[in-house]
N, C-alpha and C. Protein backbone atom coordinates (compact mmCIF):
# COMPACT_ATOMS: atom_id res chain seq x y z
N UNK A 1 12.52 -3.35 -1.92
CA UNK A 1 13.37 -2.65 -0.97
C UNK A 1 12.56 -1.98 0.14
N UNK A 2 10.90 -2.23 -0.36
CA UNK A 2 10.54 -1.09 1.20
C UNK A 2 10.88 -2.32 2.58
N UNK A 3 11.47 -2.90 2.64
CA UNK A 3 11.76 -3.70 4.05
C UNK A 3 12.79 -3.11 4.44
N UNK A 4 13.85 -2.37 3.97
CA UNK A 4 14.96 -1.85 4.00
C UNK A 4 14.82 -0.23 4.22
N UNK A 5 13.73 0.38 3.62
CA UNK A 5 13.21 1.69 3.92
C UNK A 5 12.43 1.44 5.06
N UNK A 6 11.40 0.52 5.42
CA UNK A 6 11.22 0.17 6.74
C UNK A 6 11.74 0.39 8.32
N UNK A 7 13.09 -0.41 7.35
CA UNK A 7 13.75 -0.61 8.84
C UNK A 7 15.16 0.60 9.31
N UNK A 8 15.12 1.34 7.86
CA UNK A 8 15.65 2.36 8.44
C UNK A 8 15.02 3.45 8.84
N UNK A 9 13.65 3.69 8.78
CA UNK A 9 12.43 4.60 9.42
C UNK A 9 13.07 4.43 10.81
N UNK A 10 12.15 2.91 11.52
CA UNK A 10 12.37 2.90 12.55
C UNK A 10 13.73 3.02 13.23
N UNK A 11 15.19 2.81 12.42
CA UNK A 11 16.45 3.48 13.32
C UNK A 11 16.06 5.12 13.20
N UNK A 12 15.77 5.69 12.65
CA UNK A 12 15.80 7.09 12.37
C UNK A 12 14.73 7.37 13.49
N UNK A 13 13.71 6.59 13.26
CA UNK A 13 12.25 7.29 14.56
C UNK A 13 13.46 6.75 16.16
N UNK A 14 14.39 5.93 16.24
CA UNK A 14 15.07 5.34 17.46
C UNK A 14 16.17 6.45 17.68
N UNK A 15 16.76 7.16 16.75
CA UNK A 15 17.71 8.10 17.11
C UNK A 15 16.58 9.03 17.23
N UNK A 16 15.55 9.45 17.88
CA UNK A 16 14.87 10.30 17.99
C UNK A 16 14.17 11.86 17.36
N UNK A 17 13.93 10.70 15.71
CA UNK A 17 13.14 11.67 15.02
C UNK A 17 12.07 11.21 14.94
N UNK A 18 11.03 12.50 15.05
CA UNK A 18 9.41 12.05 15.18
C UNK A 18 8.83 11.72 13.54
N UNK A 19 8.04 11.25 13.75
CA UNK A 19 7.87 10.58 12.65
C UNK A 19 7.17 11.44 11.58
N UNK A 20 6.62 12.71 11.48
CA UNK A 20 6.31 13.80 11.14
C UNK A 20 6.82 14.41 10.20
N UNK A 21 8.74 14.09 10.40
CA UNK A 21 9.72 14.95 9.71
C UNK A 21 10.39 13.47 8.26
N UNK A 22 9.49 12.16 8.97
CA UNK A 22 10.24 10.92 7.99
C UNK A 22 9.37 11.34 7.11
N UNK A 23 10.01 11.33 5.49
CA UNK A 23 8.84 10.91 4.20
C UNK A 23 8.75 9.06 3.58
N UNK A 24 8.61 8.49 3.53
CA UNK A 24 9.00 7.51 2.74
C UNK A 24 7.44 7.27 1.94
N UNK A 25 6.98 7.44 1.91
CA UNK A 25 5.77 7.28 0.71
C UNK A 25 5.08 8.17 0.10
N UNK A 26 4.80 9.39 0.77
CA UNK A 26 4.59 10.62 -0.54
C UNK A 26 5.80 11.50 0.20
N UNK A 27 5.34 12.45 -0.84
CA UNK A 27 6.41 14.00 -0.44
C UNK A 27 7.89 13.93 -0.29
N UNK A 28 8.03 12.93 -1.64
CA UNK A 28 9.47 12.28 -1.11
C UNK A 28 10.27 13.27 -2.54
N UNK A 29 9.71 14.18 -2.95
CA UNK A 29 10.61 14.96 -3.78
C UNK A 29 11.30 16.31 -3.75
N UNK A 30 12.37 16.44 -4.03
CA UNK A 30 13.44 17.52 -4.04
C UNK A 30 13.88 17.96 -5.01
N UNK A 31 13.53 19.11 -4.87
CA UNK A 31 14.26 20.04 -6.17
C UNK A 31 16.04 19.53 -6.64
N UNK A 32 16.31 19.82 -7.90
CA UNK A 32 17.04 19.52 -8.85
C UNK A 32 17.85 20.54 -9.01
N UNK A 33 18.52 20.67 -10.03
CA UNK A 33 19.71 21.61 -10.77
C UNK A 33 19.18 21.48 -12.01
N UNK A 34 19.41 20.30 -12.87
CA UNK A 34 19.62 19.60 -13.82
C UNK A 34 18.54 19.58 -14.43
N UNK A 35 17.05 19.12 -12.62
CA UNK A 35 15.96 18.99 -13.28
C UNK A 35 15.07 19.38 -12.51
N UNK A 36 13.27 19.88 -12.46
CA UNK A 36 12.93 20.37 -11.61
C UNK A 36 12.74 19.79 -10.15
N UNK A 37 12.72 18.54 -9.96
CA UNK A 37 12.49 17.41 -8.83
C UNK A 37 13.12 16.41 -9.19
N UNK A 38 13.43 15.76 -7.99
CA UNK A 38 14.18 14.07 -7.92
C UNK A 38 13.25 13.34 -7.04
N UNK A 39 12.73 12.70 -7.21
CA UNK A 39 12.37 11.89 -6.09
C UNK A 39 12.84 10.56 -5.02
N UNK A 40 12.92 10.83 -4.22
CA UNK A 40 14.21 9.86 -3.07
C UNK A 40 13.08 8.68 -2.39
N UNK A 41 13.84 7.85 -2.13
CA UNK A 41 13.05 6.66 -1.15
C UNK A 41 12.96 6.72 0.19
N UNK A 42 13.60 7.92 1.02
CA UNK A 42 13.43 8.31 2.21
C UNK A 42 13.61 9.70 2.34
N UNK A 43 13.23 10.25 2.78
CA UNK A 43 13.61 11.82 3.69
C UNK A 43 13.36 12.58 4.68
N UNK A 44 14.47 12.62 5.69
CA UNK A 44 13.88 13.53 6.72
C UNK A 44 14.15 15.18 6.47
N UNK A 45 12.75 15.71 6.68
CA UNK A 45 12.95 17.47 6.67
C UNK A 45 12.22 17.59 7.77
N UNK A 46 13.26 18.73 8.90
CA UNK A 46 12.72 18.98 10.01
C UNK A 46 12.68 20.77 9.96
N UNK A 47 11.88 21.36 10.87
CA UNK A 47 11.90 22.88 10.34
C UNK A 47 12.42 23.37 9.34
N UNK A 48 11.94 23.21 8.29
CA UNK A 48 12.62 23.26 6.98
C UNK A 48 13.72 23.31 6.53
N UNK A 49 14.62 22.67 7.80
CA UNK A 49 15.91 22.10 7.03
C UNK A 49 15.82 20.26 6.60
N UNK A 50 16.54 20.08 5.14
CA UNK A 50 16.67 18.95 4.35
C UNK A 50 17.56 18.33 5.28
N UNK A 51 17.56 17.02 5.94
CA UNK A 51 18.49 16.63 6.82
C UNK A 51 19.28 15.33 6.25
N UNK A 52 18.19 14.45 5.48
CA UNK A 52 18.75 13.18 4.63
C UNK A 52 17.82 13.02 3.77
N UNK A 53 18.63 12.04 2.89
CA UNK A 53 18.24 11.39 1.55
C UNK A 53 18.65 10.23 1.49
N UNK A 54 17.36 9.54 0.65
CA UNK A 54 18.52 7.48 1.17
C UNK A 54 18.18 7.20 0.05
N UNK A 55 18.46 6.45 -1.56
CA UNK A 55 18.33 5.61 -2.07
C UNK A 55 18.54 4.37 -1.99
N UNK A 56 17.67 3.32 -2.09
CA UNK A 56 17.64 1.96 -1.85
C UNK A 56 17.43 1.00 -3.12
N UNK A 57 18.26 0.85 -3.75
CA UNK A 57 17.99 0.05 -4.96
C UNK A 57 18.91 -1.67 -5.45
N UNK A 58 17.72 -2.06 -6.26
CA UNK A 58 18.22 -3.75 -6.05
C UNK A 58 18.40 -3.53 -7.63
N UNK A 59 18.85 -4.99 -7.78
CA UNK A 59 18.71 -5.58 -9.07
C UNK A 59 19.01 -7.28 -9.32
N UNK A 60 18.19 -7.52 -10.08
CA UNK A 60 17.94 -9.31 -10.34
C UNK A 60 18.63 -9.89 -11.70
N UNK A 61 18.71 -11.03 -11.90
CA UNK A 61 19.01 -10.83 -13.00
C UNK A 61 18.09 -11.06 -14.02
N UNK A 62 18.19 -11.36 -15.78
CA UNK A 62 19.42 -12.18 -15.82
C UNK A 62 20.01 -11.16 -16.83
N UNK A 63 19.68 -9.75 -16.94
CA UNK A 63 20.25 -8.56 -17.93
C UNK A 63 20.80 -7.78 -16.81
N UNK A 64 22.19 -8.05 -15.99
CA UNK A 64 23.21 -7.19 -14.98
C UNK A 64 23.82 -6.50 -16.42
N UNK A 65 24.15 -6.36 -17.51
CA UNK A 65 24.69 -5.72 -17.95
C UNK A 65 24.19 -4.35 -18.33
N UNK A 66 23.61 -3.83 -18.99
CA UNK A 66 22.61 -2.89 -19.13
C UNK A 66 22.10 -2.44 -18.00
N UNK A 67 21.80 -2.95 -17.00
CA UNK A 67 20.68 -2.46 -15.54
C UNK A 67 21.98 -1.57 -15.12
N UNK A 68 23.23 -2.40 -15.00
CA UNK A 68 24.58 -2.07 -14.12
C UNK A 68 24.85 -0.55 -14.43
N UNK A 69 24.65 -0.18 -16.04
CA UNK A 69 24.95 1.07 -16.75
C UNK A 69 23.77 2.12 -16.03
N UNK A 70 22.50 1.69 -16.56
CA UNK A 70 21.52 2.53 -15.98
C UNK A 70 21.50 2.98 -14.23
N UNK A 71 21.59 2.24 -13.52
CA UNK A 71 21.73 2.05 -11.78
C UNK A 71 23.03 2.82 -11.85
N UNK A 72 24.03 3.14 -12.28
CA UNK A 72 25.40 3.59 -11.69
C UNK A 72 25.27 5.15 -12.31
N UNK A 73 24.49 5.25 -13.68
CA UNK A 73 24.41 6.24 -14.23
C UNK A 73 23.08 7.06 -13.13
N UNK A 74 22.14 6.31 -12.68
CA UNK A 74 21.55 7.23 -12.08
C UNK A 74 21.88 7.36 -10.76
N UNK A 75 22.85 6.81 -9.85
CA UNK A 75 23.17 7.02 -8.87
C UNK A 75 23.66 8.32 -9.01
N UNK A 76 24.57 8.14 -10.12
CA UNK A 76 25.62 9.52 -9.84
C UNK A 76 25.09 10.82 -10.07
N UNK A 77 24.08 10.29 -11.47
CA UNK A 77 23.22 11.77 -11.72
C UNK A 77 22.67 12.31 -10.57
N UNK A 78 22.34 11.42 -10.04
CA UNK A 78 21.28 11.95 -8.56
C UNK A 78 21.95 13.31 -7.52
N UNK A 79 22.34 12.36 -7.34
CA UNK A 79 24.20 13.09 -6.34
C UNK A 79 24.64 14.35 -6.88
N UNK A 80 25.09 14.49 -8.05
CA UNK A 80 25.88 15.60 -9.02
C UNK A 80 24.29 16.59 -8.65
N UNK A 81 23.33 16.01 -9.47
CA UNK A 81 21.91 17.15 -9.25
C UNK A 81 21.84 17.40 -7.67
N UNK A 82 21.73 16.55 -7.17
CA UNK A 82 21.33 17.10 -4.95
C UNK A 82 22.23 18.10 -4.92
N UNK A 83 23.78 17.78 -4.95
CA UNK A 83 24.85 18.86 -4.68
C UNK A 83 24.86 20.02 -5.43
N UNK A 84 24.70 20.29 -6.47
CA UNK A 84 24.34 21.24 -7.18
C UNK A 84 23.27 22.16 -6.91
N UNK A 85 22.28 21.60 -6.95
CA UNK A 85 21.70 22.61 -5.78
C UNK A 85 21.14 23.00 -4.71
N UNK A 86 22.05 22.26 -3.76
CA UNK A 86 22.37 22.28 -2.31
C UNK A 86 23.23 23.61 -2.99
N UNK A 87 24.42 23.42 -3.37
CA UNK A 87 25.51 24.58 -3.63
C UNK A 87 24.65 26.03 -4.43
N UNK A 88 23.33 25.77 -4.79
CA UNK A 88 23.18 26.90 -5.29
C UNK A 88 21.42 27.58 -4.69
N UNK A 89 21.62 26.34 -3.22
CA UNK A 89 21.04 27.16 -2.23
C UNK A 89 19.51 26.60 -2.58
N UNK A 90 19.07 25.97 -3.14
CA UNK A 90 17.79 25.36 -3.40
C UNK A 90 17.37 24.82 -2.09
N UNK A 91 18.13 24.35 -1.17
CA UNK A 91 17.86 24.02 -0.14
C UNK A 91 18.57 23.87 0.87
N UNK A 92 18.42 24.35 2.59
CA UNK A 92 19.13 24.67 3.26
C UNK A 92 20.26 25.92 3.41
N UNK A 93 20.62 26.36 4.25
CA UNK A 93 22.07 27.56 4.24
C UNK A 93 22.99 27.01 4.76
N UNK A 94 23.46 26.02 5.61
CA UNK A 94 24.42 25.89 6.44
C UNK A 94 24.58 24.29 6.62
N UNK A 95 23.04 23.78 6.67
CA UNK A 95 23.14 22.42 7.33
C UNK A 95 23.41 21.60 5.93
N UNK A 96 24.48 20.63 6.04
CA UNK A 96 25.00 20.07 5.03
C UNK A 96 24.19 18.01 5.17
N UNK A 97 23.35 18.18 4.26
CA UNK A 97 22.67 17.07 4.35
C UNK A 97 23.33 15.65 4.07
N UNK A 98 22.90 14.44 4.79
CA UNK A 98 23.39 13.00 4.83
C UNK A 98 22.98 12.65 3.52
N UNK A 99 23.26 12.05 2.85
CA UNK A 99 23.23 10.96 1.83
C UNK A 99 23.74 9.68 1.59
N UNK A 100 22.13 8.67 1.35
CA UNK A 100 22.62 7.60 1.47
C UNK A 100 22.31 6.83 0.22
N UNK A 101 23.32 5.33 -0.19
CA UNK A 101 22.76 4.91 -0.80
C UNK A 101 22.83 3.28 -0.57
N UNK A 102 21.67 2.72 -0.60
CA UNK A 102 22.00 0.91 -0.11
C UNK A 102 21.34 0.14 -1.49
N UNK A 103 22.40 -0.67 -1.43
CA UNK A 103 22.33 -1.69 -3.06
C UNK A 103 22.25 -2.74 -3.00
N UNK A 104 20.94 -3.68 -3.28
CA UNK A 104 21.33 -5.25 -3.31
C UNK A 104 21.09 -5.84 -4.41
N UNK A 105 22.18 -6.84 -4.42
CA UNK A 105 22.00 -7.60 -5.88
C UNK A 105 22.11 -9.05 -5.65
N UNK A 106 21.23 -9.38 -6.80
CA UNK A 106 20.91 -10.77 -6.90
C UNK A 106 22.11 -11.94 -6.54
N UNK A 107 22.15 -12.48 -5.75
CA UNK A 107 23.26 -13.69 -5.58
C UNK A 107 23.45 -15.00 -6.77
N UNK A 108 23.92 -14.57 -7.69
CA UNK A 108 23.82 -16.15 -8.33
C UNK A 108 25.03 -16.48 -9.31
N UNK A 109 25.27 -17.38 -10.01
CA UNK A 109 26.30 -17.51 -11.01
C UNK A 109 26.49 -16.01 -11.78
N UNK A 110 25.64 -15.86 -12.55
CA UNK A 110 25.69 -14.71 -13.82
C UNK A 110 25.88 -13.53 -12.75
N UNK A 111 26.02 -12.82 -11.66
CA UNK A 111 26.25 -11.70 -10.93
C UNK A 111 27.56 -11.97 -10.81
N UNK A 112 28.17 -13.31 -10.29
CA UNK A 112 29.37 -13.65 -9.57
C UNK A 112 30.69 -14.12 -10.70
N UNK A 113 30.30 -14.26 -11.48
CA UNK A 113 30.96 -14.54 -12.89
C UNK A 113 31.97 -13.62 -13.46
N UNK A 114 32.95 -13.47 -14.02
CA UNK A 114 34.03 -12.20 -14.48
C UNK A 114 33.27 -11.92 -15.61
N UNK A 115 33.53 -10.55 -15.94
CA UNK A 115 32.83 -10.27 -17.34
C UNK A 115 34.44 -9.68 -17.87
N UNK A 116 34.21 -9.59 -19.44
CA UNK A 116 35.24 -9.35 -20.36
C UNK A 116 34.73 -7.92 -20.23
N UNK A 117 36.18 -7.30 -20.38
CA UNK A 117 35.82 -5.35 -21.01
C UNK A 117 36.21 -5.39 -22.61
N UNK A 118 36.08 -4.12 -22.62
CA UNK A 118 36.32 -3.85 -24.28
C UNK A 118 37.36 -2.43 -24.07
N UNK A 119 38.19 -2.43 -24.64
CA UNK A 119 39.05 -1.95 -24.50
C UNK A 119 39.73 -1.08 -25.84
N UNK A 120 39.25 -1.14 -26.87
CA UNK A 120 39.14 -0.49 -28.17
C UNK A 120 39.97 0.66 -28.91
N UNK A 121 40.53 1.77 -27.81
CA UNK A 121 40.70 2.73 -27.48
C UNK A 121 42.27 3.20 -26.08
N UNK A 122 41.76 2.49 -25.32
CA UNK A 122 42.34 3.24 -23.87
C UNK A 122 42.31 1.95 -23.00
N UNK A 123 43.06 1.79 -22.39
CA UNK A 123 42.48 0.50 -21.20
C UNK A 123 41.75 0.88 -19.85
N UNK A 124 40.93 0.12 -19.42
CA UNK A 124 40.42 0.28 -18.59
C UNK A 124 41.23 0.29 -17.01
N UNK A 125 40.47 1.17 -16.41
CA UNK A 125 41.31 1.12 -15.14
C UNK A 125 40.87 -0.61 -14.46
N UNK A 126 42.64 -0.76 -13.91
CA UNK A 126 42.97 -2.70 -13.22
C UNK A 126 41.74 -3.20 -12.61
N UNK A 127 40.77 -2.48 -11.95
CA UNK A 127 40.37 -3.14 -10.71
C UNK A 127 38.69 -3.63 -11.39
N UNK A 128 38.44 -2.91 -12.88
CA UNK A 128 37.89 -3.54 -13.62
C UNK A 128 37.71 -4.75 -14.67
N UNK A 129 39.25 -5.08 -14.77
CA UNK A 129 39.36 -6.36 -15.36
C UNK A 129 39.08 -7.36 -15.07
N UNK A 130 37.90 -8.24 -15.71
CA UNK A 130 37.20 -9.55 -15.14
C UNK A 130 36.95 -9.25 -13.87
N UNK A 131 36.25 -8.53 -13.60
CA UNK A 131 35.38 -7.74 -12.13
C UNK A 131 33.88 -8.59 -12.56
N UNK A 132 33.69 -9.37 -12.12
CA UNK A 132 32.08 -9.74 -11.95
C UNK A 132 30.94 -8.30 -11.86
N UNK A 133 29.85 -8.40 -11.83
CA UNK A 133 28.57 -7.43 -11.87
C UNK A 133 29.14 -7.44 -10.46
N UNK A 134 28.89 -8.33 -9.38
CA UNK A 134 29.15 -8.39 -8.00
C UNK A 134 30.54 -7.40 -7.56
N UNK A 135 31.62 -7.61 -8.47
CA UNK A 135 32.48 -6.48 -7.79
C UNK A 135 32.55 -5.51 -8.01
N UNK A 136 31.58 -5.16 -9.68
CA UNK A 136 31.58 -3.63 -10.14
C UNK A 136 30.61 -3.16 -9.36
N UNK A 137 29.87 -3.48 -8.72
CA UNK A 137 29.14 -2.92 -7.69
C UNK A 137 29.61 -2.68 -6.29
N UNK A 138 30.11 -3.46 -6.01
CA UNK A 138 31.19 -3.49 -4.40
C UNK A 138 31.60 -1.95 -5.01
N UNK A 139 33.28 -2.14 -6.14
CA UNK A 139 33.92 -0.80 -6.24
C UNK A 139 32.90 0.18 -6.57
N UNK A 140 31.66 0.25 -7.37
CA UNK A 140 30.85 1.30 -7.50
C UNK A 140 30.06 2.21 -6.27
N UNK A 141 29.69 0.86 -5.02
CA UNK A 141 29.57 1.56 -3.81
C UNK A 141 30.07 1.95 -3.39
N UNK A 142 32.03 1.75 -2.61
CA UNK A 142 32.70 2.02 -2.57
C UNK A 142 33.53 3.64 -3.34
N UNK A 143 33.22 3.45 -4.37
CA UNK A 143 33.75 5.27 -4.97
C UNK A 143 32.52 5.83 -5.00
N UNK A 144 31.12 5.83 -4.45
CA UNK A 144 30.49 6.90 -4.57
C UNK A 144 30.60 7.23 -3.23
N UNK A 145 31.14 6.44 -2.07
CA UNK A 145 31.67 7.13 -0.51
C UNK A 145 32.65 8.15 -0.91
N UNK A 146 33.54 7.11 -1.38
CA UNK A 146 35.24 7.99 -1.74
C UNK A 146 35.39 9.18 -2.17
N UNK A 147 34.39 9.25 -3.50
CA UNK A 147 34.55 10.53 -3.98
C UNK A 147 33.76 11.57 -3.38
N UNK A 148 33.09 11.10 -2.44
CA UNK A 148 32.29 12.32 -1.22
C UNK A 148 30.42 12.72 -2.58
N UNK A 149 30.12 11.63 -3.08
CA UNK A 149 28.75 11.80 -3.66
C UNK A 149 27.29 11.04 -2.81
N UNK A 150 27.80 10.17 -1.81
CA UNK A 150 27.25 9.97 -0.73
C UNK A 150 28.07 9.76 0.73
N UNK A 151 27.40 10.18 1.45
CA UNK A 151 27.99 9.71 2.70
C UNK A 151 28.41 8.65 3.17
N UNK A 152 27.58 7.16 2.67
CA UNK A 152 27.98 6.39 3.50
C UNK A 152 27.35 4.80 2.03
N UNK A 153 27.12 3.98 1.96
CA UNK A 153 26.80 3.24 0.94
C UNK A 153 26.62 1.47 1.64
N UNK A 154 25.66 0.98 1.34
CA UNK A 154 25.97 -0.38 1.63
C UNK A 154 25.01 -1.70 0.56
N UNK A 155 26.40 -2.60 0.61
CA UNK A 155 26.44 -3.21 -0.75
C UNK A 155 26.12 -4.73 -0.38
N UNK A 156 24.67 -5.31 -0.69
CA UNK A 156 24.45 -6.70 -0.14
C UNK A 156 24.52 -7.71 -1.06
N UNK A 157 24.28 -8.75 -1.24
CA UNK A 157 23.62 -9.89 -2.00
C UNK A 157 22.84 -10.91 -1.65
N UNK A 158 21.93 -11.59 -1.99
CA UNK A 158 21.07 -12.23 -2.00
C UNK A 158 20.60 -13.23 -2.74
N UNK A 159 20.45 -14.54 -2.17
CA UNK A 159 19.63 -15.23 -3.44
C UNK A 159 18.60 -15.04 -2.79
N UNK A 160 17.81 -15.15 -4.47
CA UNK A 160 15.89 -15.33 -4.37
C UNK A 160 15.14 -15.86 -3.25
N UNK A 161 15.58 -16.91 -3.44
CA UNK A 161 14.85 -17.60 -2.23
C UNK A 161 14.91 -17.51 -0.59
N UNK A 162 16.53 -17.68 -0.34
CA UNK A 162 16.34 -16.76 0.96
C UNK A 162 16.29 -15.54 1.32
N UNK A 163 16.38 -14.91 0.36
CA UNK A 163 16.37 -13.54 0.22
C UNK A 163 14.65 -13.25 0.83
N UNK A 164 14.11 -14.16 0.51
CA UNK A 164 12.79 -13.46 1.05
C UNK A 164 12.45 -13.93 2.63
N UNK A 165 13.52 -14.53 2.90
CA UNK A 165 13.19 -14.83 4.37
C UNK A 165 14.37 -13.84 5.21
N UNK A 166 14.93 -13.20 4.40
CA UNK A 166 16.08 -11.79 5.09
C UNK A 166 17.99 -12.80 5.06
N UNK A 167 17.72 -13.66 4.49
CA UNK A 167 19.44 -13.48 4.27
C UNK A 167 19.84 -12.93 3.24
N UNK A 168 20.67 -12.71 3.51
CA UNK A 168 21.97 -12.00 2.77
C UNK A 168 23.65 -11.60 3.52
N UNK A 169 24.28 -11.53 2.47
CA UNK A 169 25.46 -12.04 2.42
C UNK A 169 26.20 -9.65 1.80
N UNK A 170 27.09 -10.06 2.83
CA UNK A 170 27.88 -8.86 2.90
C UNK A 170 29.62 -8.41 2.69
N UNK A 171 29.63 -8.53 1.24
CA UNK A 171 30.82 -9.01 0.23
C UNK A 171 32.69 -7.75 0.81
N UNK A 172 31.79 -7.09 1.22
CA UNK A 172 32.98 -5.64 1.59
C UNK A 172 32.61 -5.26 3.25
N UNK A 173 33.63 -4.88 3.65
CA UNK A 173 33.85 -5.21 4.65
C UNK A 173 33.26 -3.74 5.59
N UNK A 174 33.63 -2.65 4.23
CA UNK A 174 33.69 -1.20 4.34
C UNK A 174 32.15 -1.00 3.66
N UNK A 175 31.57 -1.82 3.54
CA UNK A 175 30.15 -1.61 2.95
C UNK A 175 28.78 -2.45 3.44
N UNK A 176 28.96 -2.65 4.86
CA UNK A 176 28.29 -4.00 5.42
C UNK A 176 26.90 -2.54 6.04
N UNK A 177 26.05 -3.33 6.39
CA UNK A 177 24.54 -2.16 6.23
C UNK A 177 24.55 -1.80 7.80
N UNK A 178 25.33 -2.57 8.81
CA UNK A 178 25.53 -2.14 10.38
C UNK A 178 26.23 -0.44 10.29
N UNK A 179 27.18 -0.62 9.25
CA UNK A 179 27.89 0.72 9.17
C UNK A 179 27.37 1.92 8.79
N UNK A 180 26.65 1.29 7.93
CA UNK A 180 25.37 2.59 7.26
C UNK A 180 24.51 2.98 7.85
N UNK A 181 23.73 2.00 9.12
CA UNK A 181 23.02 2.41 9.68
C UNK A 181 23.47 3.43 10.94
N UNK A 182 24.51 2.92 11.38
CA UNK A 182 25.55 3.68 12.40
C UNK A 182 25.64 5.63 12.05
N UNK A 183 26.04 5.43 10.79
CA UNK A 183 26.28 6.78 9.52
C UNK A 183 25.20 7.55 9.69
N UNK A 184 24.36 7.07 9.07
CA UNK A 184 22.34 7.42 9.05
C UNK A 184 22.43 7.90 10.65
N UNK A 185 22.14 6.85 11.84
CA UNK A 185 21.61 7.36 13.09
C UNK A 185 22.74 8.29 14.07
N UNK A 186 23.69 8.76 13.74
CA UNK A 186 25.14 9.36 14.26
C UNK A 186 24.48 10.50 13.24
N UNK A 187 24.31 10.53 12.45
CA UNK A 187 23.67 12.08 11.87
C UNK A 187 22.00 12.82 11.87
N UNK A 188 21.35 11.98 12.44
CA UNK A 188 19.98 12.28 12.79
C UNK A 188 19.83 12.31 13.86
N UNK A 189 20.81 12.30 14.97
CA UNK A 189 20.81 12.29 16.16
C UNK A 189 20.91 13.75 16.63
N UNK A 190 21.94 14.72 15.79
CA UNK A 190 21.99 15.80 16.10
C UNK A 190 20.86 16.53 16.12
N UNK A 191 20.00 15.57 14.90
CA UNK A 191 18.11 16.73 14.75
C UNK A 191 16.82 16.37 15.30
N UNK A 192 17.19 15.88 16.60
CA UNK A 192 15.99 14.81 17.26
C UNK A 192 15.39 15.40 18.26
N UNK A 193 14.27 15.33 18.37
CA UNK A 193 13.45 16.57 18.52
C UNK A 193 13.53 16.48 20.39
């Protein structure tokens, strides 16, 4: 993913932040709630206000089941810990920081495939039934906008092979990475030096 932390440096250094205030390879950690530090894949801090946070995370296959649990479980932990203490003042007074998160996943049969739920108990909410890895990720990007745990989210896919020459394929319409970047540079614009 650093091609993707890359290339959102340079929109962020283009909405006119100096490059001083970008972290993406050390000093990329922030205090917690939950825990004493998190560490993020991007951050701008300008006069010691926290301005953004970006997670950028992939996944391959051929174990989407298990990764899917871990990746959704730490998205959210992340989020719940930032806001928490943002709200209890760990960082910043006023300025209410961007959060981002961009997700790509492997393009292939076993991603694109319906999976069975288990249902044991309670049924699962509709939009999970025979939802491929590919759409529990679409709706998983999708409700971490909705429910206001990031700002903005974008959800790709890829096969292997062209994947390393930069295609990819953009499944939601409300989750395509033009929009995110739009999100990102419309809010770093206000802190540009």
């Amino acid at each position: 993913m650093d091609g993707f932390i890359d290339l959102m440096t340079e929109l962020i250094v283009e909405a006119g932040i100096h490059t001083t205030h970008i972290f993406h390879n050390t000093a990329l950690e922030l205090p917690g709630f939950f825990r004493p530090t998190k560490e993020w894949d991007l951050l701008v801090v300008r006069d010691g206000q926290f301005i953004l946070a970006l997670e950028a995370k992939s996944q391959v296959g051929p174990s989407f089941g298990n990764n899917f649990n871990n990746r959704t479980e730490e998205a959210m932990g992340s989020a719940l810990d930032l806001w928490t203490a943002y709200r209890d003042g760990a960082f910043n007074k006023t300025v209410r920081p961007w959060l981002g998160y961009v997700f790509l996943l492997e393009d292939c049969e076993s991603s694109r495939r319906p999976v069975r739920v288990r249902e044991p108990h309670f049924k699962v909410f509709p939009e999970f039934v025979n939802a491929s890895y590919a759409k529990r990720y679409e709706l998983f990007c999708r409700k971490l906008v909705r429910e206001r745990h990031y700002n903005s989210s974008a959800f790709l896919l890829s096969e292997p092979k062209a994947g390393l020459k930069g295609a990819f394929t953009e499944p939601a319409e409300d989750l395509v990475f033009l929009q995110f970047a739009k999100s990102l540079a419309a809010h770093v614009t206000a802190y540009r030096d």
